[in-house]
N, C-alpha and C. Protein backbone atom coordinates (compact mmCIF):
# COMPACT_ATOMS: atom_id res chain seq x y z
N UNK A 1 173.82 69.80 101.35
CA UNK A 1 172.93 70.81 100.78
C UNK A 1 171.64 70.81 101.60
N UNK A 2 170.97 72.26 101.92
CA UNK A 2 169.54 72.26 103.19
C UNK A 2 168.40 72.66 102.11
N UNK A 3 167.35 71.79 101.98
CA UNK A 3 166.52 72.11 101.19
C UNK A 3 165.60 73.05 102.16
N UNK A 4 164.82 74.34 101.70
CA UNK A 4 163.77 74.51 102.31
C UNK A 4 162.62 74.25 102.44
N UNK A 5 161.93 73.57 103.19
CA UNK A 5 160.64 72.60 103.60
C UNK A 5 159.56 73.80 103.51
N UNK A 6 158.86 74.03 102.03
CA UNK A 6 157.72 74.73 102.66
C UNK A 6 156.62 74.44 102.99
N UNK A 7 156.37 73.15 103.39
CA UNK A 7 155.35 72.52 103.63
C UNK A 7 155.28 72.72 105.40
N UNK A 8 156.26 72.93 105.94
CA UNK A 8 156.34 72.61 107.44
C UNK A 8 155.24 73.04 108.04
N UNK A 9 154.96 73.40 109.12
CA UNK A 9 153.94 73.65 109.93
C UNK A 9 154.07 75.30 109.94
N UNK A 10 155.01 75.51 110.21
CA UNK A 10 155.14 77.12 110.87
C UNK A 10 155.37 78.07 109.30
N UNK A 11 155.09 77.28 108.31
CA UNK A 11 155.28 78.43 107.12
C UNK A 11 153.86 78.02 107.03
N UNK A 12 153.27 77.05 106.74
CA UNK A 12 152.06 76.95 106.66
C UNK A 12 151.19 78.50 107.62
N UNK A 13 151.51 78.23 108.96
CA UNK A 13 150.71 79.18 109.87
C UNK A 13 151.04 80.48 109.20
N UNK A 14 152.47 80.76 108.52
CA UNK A 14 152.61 82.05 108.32
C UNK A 14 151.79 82.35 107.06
N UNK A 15 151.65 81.27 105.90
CA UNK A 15 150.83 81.87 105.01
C UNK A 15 149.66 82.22 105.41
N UNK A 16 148.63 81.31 105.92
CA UNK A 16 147.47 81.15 106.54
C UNK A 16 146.93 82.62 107.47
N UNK A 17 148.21 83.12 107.85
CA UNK A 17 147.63 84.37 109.04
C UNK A 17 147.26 85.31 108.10
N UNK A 18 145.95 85.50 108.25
CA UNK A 18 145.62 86.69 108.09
C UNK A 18 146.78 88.31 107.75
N UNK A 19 147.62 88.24 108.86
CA UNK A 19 147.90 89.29 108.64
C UNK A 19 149.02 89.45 107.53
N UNK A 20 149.61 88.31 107.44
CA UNK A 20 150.37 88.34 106.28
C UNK A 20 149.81 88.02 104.79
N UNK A 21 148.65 88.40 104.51
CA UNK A 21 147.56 88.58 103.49
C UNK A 21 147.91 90.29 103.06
N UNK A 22 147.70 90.50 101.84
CA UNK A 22 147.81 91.62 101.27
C UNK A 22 146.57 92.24 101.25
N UNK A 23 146.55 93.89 101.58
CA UNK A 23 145.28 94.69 101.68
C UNK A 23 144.55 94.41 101.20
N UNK A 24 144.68 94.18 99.64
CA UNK A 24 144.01 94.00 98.33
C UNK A 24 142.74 92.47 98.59
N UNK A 25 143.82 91.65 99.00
CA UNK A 25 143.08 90.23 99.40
C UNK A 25 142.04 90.29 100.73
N UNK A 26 142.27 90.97 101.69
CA UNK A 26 141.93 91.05 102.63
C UNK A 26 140.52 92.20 102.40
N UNK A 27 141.00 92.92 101.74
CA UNK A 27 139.77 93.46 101.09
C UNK A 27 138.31 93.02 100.59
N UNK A 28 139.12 92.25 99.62
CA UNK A 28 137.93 91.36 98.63
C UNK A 28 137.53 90.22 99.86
N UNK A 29 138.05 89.75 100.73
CA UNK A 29 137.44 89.31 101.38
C UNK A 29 136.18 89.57 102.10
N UNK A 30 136.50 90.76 102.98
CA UNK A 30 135.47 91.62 103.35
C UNK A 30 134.35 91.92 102.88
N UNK A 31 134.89 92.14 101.38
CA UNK A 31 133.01 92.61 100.49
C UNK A 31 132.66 91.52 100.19
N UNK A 32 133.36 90.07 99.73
CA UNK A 32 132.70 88.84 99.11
C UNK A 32 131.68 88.74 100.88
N UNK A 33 132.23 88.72 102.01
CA UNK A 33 131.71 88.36 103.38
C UNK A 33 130.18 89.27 103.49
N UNK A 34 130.21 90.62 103.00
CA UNK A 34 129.24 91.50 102.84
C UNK A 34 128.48 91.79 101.78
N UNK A 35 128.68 91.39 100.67
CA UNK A 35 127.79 90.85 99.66
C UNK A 35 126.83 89.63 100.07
N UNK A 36 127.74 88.35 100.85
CA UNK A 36 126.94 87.73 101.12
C UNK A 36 125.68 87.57 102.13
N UNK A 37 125.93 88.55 103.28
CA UNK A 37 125.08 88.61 103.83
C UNK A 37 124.12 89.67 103.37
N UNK A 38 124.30 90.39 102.29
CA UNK A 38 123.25 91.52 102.00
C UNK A 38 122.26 90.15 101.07
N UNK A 39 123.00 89.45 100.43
CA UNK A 39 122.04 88.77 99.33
C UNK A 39 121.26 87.44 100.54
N UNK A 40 121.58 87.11 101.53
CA UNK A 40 120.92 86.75 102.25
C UNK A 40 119.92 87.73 102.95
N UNK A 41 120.30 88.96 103.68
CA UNK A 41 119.00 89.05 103.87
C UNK A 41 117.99 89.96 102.74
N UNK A 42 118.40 90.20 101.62
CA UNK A 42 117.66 90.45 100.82
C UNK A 42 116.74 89.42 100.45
N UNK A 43 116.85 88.15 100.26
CA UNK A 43 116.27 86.62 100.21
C UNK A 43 115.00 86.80 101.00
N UNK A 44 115.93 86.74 102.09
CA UNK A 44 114.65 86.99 103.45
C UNK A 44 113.96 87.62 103.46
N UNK A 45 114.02 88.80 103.16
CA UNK A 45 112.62 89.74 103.33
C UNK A 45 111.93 89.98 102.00
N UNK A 46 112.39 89.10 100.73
CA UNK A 46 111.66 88.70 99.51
C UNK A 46 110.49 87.59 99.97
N UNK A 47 111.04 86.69 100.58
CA UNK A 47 109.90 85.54 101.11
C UNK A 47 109.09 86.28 102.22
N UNK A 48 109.53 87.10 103.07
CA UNK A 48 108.68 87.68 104.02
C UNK A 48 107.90 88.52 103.18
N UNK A 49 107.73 89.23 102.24
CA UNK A 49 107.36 89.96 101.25
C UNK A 49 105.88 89.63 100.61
N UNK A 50 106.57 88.01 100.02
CA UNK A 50 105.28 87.09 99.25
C UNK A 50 104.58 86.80 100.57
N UNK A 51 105.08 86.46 101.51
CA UNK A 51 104.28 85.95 102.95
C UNK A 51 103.46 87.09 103.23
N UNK A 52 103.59 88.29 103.41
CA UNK A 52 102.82 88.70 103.36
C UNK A 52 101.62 89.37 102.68
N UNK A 53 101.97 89.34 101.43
CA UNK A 53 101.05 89.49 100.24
C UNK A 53 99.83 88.35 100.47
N UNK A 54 100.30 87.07 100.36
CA UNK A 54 99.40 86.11 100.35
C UNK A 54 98.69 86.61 101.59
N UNK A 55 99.12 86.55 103.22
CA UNK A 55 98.49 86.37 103.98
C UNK A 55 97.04 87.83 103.90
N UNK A 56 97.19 88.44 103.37
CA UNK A 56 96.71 89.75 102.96
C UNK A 56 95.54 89.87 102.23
N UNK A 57 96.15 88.62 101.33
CA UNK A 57 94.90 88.47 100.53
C UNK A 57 93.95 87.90 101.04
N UNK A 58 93.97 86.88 101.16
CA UNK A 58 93.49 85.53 101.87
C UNK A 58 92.53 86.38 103.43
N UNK A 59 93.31 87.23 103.96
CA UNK A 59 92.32 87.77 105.23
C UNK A 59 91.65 89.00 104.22
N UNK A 60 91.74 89.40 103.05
CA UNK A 60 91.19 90.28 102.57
C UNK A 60 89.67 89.42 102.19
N UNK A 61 89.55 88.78 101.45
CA UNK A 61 88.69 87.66 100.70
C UNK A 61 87.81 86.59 101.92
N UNK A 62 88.68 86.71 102.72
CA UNK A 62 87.37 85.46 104.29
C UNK A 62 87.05 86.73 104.86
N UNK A 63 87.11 87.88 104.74
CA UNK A 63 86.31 88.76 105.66
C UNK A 63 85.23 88.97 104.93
N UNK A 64 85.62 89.72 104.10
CA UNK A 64 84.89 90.36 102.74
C UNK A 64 83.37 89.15 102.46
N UNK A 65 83.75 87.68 102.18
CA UNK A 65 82.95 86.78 102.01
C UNK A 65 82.17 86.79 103.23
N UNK A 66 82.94 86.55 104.56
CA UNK A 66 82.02 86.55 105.46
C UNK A 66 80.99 87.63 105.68
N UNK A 67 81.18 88.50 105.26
CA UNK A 67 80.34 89.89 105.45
C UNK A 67 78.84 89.75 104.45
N UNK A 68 79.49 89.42 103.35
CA UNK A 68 78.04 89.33 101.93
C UNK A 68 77.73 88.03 102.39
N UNK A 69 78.19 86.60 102.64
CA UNK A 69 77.43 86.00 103.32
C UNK A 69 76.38 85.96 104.30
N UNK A 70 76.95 86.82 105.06
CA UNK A 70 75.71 87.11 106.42
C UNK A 70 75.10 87.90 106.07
N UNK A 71 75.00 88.85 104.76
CA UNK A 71 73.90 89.44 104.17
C UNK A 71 73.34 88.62 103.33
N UNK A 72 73.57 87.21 102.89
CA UNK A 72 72.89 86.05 102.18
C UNK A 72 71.75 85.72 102.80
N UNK A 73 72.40 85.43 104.20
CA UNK A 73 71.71 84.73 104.97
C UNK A 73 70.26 85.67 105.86
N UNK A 74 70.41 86.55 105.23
CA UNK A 74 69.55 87.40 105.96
C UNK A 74 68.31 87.98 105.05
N UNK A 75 68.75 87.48 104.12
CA UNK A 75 67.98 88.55 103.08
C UNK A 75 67.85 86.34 101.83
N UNK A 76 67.43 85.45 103.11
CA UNK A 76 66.84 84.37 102.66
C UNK A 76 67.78 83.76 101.65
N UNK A 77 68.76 83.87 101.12
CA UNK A 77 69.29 83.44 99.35
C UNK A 77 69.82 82.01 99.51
N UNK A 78 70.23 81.80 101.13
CA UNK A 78 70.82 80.93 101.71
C UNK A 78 69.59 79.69 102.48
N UNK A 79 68.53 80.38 101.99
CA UNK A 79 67.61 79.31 102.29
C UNK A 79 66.84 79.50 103.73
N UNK A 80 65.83 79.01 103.76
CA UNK A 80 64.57 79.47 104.88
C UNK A 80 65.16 79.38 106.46
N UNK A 81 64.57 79.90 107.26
CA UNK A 81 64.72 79.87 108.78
C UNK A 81 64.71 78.32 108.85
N UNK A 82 65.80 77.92 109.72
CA UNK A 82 65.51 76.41 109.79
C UNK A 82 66.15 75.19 109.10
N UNK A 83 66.62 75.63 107.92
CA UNK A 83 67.62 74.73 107.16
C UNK A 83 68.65 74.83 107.87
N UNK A 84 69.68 73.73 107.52
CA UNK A 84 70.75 73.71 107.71
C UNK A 84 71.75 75.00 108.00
N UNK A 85 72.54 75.25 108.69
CA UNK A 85 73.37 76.62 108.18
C UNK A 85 72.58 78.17 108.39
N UNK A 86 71.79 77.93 108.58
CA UNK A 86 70.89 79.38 107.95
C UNK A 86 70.23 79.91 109.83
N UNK A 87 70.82 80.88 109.90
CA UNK A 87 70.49 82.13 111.25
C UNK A 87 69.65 82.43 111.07
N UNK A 88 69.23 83.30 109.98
CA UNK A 88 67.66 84.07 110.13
C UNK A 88 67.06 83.14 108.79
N UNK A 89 67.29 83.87 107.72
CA UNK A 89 66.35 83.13 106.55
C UNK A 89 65.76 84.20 105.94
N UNK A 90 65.60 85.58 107.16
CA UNK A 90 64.47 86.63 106.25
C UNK A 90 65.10 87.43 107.48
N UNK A 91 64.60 88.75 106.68
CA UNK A 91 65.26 89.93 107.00
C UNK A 91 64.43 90.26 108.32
N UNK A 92 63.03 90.13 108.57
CA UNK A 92 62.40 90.26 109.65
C UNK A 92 63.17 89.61 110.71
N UNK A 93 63.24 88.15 110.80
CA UNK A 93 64.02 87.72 111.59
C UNK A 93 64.98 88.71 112.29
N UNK A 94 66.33 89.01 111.11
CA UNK A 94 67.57 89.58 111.54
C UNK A 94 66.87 90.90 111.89
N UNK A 95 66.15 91.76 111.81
CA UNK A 95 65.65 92.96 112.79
C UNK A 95 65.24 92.65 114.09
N UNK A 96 64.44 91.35 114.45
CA UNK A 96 64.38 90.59 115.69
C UNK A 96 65.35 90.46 116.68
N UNK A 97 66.64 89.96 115.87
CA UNK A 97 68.08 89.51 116.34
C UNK A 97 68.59 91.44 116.39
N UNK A 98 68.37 91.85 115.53
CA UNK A 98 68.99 93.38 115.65
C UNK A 98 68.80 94.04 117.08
N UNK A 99 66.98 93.38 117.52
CA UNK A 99 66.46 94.53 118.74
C UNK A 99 67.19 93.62 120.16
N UNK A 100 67.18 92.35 119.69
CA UNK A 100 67.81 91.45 120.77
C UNK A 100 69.21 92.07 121.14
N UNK A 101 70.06 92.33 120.67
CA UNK A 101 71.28 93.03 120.38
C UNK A 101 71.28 94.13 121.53
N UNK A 102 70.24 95.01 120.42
CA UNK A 102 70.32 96.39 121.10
C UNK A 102 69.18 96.84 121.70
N UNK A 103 69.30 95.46 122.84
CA UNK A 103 67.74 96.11 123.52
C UNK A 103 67.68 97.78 124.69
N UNK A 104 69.06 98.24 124.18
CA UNK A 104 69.17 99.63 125.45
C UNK A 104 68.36 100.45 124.17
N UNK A 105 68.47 100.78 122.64
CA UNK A 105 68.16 101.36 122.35
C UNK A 105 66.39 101.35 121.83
N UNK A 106 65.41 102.66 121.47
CA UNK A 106 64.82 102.61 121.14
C UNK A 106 63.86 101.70 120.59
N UNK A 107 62.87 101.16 120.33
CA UNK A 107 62.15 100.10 118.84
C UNK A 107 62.11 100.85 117.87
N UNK A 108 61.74 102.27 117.77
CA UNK A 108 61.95 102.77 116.75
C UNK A 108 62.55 102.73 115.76
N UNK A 109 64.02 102.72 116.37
CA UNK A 109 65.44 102.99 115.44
C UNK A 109 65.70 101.68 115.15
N UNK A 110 65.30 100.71 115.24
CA UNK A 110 65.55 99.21 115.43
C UNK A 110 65.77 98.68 113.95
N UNK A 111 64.54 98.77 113.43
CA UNK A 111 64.70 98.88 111.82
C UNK A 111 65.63 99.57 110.55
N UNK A 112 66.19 100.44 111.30
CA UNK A 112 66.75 101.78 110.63
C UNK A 112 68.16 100.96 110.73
N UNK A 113 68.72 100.42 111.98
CA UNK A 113 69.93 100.00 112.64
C UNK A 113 70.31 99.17 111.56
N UNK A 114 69.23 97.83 111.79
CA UNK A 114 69.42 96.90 110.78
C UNK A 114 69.57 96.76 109.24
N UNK A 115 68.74 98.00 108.72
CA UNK A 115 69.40 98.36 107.27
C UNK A 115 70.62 98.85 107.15
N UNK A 116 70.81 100.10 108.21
CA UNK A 116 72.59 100.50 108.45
C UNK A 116 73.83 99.44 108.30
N UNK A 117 73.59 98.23 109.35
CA UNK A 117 74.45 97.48 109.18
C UNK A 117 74.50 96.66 108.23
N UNK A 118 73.44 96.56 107.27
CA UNK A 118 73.32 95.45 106.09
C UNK A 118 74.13 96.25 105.05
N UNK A 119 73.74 97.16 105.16
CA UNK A 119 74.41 98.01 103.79
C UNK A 119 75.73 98.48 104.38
N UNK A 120 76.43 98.34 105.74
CA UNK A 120 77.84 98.45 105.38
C UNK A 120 78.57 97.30 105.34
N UNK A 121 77.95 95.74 105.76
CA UNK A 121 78.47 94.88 105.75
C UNK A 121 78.27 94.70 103.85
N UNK A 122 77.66 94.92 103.18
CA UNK A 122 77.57 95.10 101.92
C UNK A 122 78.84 95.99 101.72
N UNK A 123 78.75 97.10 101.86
CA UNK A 123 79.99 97.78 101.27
C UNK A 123 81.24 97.71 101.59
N UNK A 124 80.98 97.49 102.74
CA UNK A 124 82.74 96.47 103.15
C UNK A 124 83.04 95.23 102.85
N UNK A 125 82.04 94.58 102.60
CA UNK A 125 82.60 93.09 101.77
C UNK A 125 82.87 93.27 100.29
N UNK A 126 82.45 94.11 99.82
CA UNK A 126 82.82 94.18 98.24
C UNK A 126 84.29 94.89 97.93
N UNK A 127 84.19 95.96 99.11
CA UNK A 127 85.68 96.74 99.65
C UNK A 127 86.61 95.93 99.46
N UNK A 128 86.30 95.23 100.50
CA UNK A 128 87.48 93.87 100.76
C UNK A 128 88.26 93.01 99.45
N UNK A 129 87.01 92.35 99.11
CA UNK A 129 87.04 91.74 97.96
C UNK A 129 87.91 92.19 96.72
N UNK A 130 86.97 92.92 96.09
CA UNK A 130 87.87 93.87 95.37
C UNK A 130 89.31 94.51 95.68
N UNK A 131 89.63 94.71 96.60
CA UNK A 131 90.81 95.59 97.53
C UNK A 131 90.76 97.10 96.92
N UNK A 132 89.88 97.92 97.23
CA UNK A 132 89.54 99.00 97.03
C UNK A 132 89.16 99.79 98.28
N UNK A 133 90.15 100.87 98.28
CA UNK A 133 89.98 101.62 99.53
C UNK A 133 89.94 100.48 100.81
N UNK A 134 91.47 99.39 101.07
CA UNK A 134 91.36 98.58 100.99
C UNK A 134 91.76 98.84 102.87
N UNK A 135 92.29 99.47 103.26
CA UNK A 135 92.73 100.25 104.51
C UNK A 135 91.46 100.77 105.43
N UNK A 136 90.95 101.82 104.78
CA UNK A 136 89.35 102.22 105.30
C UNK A 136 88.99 100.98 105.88
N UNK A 137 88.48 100.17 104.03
CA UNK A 137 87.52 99.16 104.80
C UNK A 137 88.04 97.93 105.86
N UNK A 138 89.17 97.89 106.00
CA UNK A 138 89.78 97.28 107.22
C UNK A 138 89.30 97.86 108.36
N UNK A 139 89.72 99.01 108.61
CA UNK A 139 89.33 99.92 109.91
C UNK A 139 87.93 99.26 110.29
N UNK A 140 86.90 100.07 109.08
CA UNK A 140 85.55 99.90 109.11
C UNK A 140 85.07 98.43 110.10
N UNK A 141 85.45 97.25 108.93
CA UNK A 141 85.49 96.38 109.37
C UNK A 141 85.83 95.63 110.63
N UNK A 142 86.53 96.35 111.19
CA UNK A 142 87.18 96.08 112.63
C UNK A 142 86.43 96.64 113.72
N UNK A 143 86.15 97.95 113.30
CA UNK A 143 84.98 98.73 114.14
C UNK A 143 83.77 97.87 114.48
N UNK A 144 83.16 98.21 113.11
CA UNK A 144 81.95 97.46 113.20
C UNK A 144 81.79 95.34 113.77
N UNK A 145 82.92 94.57 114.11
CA UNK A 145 82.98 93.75 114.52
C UNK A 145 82.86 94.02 115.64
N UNK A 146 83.86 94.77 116.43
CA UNK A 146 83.93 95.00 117.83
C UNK A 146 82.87 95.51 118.49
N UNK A 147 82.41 96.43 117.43
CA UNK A 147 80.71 96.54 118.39
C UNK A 147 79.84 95.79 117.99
N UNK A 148 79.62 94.77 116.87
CA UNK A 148 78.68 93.68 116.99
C UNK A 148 79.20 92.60 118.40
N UNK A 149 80.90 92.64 118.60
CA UNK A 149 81.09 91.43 119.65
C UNK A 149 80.48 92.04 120.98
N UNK A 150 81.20 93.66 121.24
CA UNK A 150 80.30 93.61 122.44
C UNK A 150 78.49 93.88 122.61
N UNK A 151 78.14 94.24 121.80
CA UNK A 151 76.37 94.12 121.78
C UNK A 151 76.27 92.41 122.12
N UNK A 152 76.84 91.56 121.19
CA UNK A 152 76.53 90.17 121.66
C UNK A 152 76.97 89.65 123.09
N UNK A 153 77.99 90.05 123.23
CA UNK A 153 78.01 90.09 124.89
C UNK A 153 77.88 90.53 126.01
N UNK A 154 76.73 91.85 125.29
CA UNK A 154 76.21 92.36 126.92
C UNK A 154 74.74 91.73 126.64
N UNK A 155 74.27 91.62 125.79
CA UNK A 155 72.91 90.82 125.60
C UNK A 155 73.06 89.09 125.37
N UNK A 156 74.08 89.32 125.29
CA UNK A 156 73.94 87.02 124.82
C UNK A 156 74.96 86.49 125.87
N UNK A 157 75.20 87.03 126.85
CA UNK A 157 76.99 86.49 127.00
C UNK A 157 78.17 86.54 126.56
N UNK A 158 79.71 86.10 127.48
CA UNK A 158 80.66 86.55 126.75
C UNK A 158 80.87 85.80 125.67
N UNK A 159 80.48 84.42 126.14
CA UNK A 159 80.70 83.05 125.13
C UNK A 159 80.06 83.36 123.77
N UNK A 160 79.26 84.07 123.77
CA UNK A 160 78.36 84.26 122.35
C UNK A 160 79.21 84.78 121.35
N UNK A 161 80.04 85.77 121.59
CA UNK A 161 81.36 86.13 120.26
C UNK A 161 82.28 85.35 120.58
N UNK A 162 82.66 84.44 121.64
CA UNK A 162 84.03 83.87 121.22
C UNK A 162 83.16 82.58 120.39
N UNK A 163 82.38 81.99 120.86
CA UNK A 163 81.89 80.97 119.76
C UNK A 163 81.60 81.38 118.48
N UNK A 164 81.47 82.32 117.80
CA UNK A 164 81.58 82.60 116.66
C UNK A 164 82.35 83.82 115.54
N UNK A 165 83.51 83.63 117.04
CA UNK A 165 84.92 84.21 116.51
C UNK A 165 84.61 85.72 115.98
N UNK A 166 83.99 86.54 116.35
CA UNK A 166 83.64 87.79 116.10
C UNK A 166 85.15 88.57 116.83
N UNK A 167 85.70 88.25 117.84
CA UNK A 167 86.41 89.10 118.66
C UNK A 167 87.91 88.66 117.39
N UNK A 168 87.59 87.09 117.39
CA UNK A 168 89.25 87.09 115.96
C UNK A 168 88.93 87.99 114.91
N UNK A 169 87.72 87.80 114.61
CA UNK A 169 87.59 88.60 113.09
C UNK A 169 87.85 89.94 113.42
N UNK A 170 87.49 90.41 114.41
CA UNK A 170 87.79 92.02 114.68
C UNK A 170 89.50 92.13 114.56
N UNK A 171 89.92 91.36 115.09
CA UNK A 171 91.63 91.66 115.50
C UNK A 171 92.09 91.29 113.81
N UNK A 172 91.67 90.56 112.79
CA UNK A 172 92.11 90.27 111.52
C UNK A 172 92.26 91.52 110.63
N UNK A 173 90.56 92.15 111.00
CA UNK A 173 91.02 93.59 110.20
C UNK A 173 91.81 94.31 110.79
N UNK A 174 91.55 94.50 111.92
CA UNK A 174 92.66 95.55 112.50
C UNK A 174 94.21 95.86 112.17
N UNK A 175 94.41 94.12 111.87
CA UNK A 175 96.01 93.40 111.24
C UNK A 175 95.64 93.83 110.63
N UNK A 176 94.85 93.99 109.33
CA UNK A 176 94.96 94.39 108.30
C UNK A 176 95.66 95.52 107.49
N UNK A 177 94.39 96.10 108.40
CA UNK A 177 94.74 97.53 108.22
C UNK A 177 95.87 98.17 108.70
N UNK A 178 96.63 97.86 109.57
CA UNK A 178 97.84 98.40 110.05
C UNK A 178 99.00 97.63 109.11
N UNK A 179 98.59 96.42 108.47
CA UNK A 179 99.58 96.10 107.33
C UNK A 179 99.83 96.84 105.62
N UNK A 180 98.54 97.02 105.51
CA UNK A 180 97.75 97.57 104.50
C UNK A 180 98.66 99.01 103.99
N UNK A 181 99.40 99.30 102.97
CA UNK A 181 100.21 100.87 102.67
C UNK A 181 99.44 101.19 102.01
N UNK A 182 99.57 100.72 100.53
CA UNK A 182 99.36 101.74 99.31
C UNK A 182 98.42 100.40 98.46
N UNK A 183 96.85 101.38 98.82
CA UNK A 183 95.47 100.32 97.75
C UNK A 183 95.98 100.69 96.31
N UNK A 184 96.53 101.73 95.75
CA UNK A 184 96.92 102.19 94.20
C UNK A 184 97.94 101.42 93.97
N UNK A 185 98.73 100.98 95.34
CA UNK A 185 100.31 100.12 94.29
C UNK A 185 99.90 98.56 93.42
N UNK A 186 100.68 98.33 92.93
CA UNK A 186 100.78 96.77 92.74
C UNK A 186 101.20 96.05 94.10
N UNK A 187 100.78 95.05 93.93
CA UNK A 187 101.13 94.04 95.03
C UNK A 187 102.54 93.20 95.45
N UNK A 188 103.12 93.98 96.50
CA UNK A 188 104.27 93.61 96.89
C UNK A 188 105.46 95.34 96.52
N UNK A 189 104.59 95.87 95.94
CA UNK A 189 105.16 97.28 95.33
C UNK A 189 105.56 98.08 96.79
N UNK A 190 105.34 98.52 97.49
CA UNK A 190 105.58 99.09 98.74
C UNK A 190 106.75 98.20 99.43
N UNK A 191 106.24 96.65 99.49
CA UNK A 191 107.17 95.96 100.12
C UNK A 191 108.33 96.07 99.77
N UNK A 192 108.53 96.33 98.30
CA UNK A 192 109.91 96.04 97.16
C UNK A 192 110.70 97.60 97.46
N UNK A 193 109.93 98.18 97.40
CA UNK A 193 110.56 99.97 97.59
C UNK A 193 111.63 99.95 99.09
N UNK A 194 110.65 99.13 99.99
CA UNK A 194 111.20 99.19 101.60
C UNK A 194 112.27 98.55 101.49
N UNK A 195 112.13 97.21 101.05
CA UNK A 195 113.37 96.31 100.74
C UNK A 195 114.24 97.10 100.30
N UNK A 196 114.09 98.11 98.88
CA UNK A 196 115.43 98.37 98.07
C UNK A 196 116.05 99.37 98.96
N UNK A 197 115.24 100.31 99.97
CA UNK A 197 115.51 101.31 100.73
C UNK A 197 116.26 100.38 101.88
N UNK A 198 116.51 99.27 102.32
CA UNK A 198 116.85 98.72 103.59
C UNK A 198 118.28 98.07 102.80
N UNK A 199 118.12 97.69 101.51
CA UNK A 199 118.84 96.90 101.01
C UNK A 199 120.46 98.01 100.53
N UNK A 200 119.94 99.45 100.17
CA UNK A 200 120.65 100.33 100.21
C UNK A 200 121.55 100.29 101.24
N UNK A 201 121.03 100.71 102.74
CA UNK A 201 121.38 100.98 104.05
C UNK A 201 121.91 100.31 104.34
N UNK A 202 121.92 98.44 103.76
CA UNK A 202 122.95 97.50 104.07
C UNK A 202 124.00 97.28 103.61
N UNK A 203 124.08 97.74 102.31
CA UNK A 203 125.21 97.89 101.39
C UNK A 203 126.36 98.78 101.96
């Protein structure tokens, strides 16, 4: 009597091949294979998502601070010419530092300049802060760095903005703002829409 061995090698290979798999199986294979990579990179661009939320904030809030700070420091709150930490101390000073800046222009306008820039570094740090009209004040912010870095380096040297990182801070808003969609959404709301729209297209 011949028993049949289905253990052997060559029935083994025949179950095993693929092609002798039924549509049905070979099917569900396929979508379990494509489910899985949709829920992977859906994963991924959930953490890229929060990554960028945080990083967003965080450059929203050190600009913003840095801005009403250096209106602290100018307008004395931060303590006299001469302490620790402290650039001007009084607003005379920073009109001093203003004409130093911009010694091509006028004395006249010199005074005028220096209230200009106090009151937008005021309104763009609260911008910031808050995240209100949160795009603008990126721009703004980026502008107005880049021409404080080069005024400091046609009157102070080039070293004078890279030592106090004026040329990074310019390039931070700029990131910003080109990251920056929708100041009305909730946070991560734009990101989640793109996702579900990408997450569609992968399906």
């Amino acid at each position: 009597m011949c028993f049949h061995d289905s253990h052997q090698p060559g029935n083994r290979e025949k179950r095993m091949n693929p092609v002798n798999l039924g549509p049905d199986r070979l099917l569900a294979g396929e979508r379990a294979a494509s489910m899985g990579q949709f829920n992977a990179g859906r994963a991924h661009r959930r953490v890229m998502s929060r990554s960028q939320e945080f990083s967003s904030l965080f450059l929203r809030i050190a600009l913003g601070t840095s801005f009403l700070s250096a209106v602290a420091d100018r307008l004395g709150l931060w303590g006299g010419f001469g302490q620790p930490n402290v650039s001007w101390g009084s607003f005379a000073r920073f009109v001093a530092y203003t004409a130093t800046l911009n010694w091509f222009l006028p004395k006249a306008m010199i005074p005028a300049l220096a209230i200009i820039a106090t009151c937008a570094e005021v309104l763009l740090g609260l911008c910031l802060i808050v995240g209100w009209q949160t795009r603008v004040a990126a721009w703004g912010a980026g502008i107005l760095l880049t021409t404080f870095a080069i005024t400091m380096a046609a009157a102070l040297g080039f070293k004078a903005p890279l030592d106090f990182s004026v040329f990074s801070a310019a390039g931070g808003a700029f990131l910003l703002a080109s990251c920056w969609k929708l100041d009305s959404a909730p946070p991560g709301c734009g990101a989640r829409a793109q996702e579900s729209r990408e997450s569609i297209g992968d399906f």
